[in-house]
Protein backbone atom coordinates (compact mmCIF):
# COMPACT_ATOMS: atom_id res chain seq x y z
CA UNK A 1 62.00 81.92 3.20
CA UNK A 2 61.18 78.90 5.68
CA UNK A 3 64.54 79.93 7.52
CA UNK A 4 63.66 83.34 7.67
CA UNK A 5 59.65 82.38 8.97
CA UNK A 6 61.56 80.04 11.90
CA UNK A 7 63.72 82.90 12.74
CA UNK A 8 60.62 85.08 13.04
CA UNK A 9 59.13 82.93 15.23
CA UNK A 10 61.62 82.42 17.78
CA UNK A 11 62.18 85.64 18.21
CA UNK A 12 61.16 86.96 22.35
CA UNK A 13 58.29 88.35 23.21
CA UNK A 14 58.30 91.73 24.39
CA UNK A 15 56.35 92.78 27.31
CA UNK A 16 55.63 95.95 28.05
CA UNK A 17 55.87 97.05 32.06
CA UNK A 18 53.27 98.71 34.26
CA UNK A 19 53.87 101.66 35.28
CA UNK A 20 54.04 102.71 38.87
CA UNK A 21 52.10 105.25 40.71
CA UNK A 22 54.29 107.51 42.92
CA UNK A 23 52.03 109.70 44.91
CA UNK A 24 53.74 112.95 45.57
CA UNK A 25 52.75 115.24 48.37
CA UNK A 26 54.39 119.37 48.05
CA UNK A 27 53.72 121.74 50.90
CA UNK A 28 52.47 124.38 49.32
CA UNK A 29 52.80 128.10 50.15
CA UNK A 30 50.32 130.82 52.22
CA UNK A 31 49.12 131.81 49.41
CA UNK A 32 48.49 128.83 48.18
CA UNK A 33 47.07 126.78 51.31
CA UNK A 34 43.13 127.19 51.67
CA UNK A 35 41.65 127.84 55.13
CA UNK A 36 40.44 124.23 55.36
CA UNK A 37 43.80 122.95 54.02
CA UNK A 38 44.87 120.53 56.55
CA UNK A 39 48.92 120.66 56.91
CA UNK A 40 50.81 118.01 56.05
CA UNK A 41 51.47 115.22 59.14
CA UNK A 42 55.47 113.56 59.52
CA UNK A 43 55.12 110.98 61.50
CA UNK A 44 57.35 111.80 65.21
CA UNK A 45 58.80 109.51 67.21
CA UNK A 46 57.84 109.59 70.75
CA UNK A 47 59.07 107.57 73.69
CA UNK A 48 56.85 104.92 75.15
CA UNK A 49 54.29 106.16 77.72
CA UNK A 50 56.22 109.43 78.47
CA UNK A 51 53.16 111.70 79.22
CA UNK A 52 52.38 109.13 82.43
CA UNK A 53 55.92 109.04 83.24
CA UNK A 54 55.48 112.76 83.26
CA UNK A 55 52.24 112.83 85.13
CA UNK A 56 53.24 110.70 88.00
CA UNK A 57 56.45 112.86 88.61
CA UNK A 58 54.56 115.61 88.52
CA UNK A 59 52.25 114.08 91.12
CA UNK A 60 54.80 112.76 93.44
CA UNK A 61 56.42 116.71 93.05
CA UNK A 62 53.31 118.72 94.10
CA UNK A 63 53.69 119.12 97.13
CA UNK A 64 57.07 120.45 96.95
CA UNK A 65 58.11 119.15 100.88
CA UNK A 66 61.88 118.53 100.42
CA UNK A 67 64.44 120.68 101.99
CA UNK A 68 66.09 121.32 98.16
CA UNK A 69 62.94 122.62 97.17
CA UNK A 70 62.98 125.81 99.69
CA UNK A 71 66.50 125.85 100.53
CA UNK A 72 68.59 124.82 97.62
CA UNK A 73 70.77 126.63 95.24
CA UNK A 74 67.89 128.75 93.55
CA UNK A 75 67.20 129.76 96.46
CA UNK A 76 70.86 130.78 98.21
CA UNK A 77 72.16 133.21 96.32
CA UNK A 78 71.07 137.06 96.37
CA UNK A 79 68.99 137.65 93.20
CA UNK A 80 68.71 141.05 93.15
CA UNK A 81 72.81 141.20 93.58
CA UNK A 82 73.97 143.62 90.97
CA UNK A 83 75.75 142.59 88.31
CA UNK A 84 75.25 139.10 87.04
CA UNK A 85 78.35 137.98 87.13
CA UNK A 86 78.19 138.40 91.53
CA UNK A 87 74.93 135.82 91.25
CA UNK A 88 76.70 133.63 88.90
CA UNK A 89 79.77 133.77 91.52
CA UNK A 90 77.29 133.11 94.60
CA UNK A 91 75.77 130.03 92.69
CA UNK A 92 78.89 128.50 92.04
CA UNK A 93 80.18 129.07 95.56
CA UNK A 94 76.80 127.50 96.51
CA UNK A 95 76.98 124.33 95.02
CA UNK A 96 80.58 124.04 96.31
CA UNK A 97 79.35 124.36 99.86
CA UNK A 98 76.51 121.67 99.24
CA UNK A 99 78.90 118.85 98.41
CA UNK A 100 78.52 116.21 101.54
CA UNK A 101 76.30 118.84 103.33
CA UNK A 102 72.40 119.23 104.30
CA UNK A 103 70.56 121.83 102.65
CA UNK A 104 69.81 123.47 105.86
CA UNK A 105 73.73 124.25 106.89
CA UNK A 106 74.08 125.27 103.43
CA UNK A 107 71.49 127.76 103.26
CA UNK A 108 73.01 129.03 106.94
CA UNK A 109 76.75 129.21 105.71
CA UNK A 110 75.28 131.07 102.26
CA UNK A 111 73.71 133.49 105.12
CA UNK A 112 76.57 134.68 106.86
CA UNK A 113 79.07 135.29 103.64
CA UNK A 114 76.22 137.48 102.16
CA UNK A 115 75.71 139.58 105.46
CA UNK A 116 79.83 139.97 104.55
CA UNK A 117 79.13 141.06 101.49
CA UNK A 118 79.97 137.95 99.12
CA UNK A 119 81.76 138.83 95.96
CA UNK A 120 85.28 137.69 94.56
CA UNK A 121 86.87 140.39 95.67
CA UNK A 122 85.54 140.14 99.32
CA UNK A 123 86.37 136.06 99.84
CA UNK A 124 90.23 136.98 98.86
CA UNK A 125 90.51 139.79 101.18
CA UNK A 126 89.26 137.18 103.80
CA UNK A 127 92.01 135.08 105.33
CA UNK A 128 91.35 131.75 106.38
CA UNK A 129 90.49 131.45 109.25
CA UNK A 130 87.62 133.97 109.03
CA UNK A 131 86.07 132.09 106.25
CA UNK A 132 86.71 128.58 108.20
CA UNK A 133 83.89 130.17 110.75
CA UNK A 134 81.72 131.80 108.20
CA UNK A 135 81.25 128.18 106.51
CA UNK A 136 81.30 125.94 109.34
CA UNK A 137 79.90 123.19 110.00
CA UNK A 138 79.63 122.66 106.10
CA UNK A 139 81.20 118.85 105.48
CA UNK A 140 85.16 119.32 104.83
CA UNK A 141 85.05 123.01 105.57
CA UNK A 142 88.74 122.87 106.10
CA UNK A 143 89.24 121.69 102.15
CA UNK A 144 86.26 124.36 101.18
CA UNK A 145 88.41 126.94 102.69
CA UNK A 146 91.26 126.30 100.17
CA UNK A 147 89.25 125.21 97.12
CA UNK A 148 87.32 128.62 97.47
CA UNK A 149 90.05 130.35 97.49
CA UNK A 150 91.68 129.36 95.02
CA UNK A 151 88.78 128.78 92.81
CA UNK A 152 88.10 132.53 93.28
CA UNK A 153 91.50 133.70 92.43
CA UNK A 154 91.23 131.65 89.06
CA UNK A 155 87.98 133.65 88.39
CA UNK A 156 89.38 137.08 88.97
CA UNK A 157 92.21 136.38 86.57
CA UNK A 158 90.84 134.22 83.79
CA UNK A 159 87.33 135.55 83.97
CA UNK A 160 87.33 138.60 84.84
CA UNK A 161 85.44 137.49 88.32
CA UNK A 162 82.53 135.73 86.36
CA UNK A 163 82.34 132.07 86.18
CA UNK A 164 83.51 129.73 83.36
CA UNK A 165 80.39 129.27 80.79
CA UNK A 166 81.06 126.07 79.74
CA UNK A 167 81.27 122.47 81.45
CA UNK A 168 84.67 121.66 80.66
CA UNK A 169 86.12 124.48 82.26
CA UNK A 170 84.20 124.62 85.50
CA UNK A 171 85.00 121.12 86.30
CA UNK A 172 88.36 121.98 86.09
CA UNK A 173 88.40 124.54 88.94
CA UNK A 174 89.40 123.76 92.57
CA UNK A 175 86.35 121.61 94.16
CA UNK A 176 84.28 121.61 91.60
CA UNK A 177 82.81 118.37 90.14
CA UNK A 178 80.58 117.52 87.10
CA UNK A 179 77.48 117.70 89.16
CA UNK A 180 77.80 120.83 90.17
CA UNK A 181 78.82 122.12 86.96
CA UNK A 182 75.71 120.75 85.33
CA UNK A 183 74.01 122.44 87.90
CA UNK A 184 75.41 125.73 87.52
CA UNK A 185 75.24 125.70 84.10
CA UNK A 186 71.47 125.12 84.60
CA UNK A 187 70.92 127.99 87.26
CA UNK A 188 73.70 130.45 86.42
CA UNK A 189 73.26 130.05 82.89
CA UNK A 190 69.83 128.80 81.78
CA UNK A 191 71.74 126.13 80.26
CA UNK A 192 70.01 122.57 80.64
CA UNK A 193 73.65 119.52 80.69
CA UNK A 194 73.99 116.52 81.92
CA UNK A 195 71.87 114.23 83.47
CA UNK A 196 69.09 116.96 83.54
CA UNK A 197 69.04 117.03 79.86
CA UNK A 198 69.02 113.43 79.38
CA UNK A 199 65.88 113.63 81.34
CA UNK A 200 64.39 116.49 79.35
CA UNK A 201 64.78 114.55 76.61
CA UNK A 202 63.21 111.56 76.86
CA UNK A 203 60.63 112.46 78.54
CA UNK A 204 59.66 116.50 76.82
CA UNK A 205 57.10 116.07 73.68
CA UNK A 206 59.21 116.42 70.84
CA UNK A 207 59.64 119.87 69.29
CA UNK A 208 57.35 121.00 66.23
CA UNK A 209 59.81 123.43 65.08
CA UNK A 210 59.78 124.36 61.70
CA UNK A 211 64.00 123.29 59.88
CA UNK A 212 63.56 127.22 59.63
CA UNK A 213 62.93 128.37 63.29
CA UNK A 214 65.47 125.21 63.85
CA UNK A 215 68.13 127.47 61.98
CA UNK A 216 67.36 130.79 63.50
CA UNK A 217 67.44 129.38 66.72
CA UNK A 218 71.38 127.79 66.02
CA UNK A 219 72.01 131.30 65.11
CA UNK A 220 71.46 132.89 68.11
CA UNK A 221 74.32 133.41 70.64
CA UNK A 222 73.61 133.33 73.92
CA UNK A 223 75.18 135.27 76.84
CA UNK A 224 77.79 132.53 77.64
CA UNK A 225 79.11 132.48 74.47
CA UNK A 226 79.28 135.93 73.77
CA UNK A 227 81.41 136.30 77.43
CA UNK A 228 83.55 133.09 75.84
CA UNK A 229 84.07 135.36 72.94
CA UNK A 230 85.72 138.31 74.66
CA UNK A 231 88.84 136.34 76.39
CA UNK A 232 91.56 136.65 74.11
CA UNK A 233 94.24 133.55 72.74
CA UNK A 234 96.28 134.52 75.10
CA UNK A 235 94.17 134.69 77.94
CA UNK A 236 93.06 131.55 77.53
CA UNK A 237 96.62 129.83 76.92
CA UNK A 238 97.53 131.02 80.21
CA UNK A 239 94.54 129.90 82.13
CA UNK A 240 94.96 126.44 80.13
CA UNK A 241 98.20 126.58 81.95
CA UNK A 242 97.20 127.40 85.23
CA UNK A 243 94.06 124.99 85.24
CA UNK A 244 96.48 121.49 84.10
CA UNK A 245 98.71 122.30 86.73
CA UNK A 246 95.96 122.60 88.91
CA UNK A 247 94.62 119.03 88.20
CA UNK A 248 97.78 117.79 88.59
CA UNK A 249 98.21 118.96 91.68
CA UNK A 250 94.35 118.36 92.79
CA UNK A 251 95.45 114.07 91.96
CA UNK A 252 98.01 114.23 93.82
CA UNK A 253 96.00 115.73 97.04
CA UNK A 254 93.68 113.52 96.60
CA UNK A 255 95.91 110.66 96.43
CA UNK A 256 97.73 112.37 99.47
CA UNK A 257 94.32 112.43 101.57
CA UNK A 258 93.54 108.82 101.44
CA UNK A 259 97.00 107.94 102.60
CA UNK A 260 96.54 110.54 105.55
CA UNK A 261 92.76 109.85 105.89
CA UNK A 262 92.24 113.72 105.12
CA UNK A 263 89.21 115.89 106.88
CA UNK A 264 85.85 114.68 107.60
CA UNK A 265 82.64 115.70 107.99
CA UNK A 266 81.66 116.40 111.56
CA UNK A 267 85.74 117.84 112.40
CA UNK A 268 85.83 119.89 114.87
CA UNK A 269 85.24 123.99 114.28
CA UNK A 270 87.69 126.30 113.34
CA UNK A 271 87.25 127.89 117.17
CA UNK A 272 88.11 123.83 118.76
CA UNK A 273 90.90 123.57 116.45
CA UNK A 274 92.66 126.92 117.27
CA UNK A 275 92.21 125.79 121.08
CA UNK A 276 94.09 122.44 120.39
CA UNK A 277 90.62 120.61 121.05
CA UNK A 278 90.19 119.11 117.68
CA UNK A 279 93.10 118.77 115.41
């Protein structure tokens, strides 16, 4: 009995816990919601002082003074040209023209291929020389001549004379580099790359889309892809093809121009170098 009574009494002590209050918060349907229902708030992360950062670009823009802003690539190529693939072409060519060259001469040289009618077909009928004077004084004309046209032949048999729809593959045509592939993947597409994006981003509010319109709006294709969609396996195993070798050879003209010291800008016109003037 006293074993049992000494037993009892060391025996633990048990506590009982407190139970914790979760507060739970459901979203609840139309039907449901009153008219003075207030939705419910998730927190959004926003960057630092971005609506100033905004504001005072937006200021410093207003005016809209620069050269680009009148005479750049929005504003070279013929926008009522019929059908989209010919504006796509003359945006592309555009940008190609601008590298190393003022607005203003690009904007002229843009001029006088659309009085000749400025389509892929049109720039390979057009030998050389021809073109050399219908671009000049654009920096490295000479190079431009040959990276057009072979940039343009690569379009009329890989794309059917439209322009690649994806980064990737317009870098990889004949004097085209990543800027102007962002670019013309901004104007010729509506699609926002690269550095512009980066932008966008940190400095656009946040979207408020719903994880539904989020869902519908990955479902939609957009014209690039659907184009992307229509060029067979084949097709694009022989363009594959065609573009390495390209950059292959592209390295090894560049490496051949700095060992030569290659064109540069301000070389004499196509009309001087026929003469013997400028060589």
């Amino acid at each position: 009995m006293l074993f049992a009574e000494r037993r009892k009494s060391h025996s633990p002590v048990k506590h009982q816990r407190k139970a914790q209050r979760l507060c739970v918060a459901y979203e609840g349907s139309d039907s449901e919601k009153g008219e003075g229902a207030e939705p419910l708030k998730v927190p959004v992360w926003e960057p630092q002082d971005w609506q100033q950062q905004l504001a005072n670009i937006r200021a410093m823009r207003s005016k809209k003074d620069a050269p680009v802003d009148h005479l750049g690539v929005e504003h070279c190529y013929d926008s009522s040209a019929p059908p989209k693939q010919v504006r796509r072409y003359q945006v592309l060519l555009s940008l190609m023209l601008s590298s190393q060259t003022k607005d203003q001469v690009t904007a002229g040289a843009m001029q006088r291929l659309r009085a000749q009618g400025l389509t892929v077909d049109s720039i390979l009928q057009t030998d050389d020389a021809t073109l050399g004077k219908l671009i000049y004084p654009v920096g490295f004309w000479r190079s431009k001549v040959k990276y057009i046209k072979q940039t343009s032949a690569i379009l009329q048999q890989c794309y059917g004379g439209d322009i690649p729809a994806s980064v990737a593959e317009l870098v990889a045509l004949p004097g085209v580099g990543p800027k102007m592939a962002h670019l013309a993947m901004a104007v010729a597409w509506g699609t926002v790359s690269g550095i512009a994006h980066k932008v966008r981003k940190v400095l656009a509010q946040p979207s408020q889309a719903s994880p539904t319109q989020r869902q519908v709006l990955g479902q939609e294709l957009t014209e690039a892809e659907h184009l992307r969609m229509q060029v067979t396996a084949e097709q694009r195993s022989w363009c594959r093809a065609r573009l390495s070798l390209w950059q292959t050879l592209k390295e090894e003209a560049r490496l051949g121009l700095q060992l030569a010291g290659g064109d540069r800008v301000g070389e004499g016109s196509p009309d001087e170098k026929a003469s013997g003037v400028a060589s």
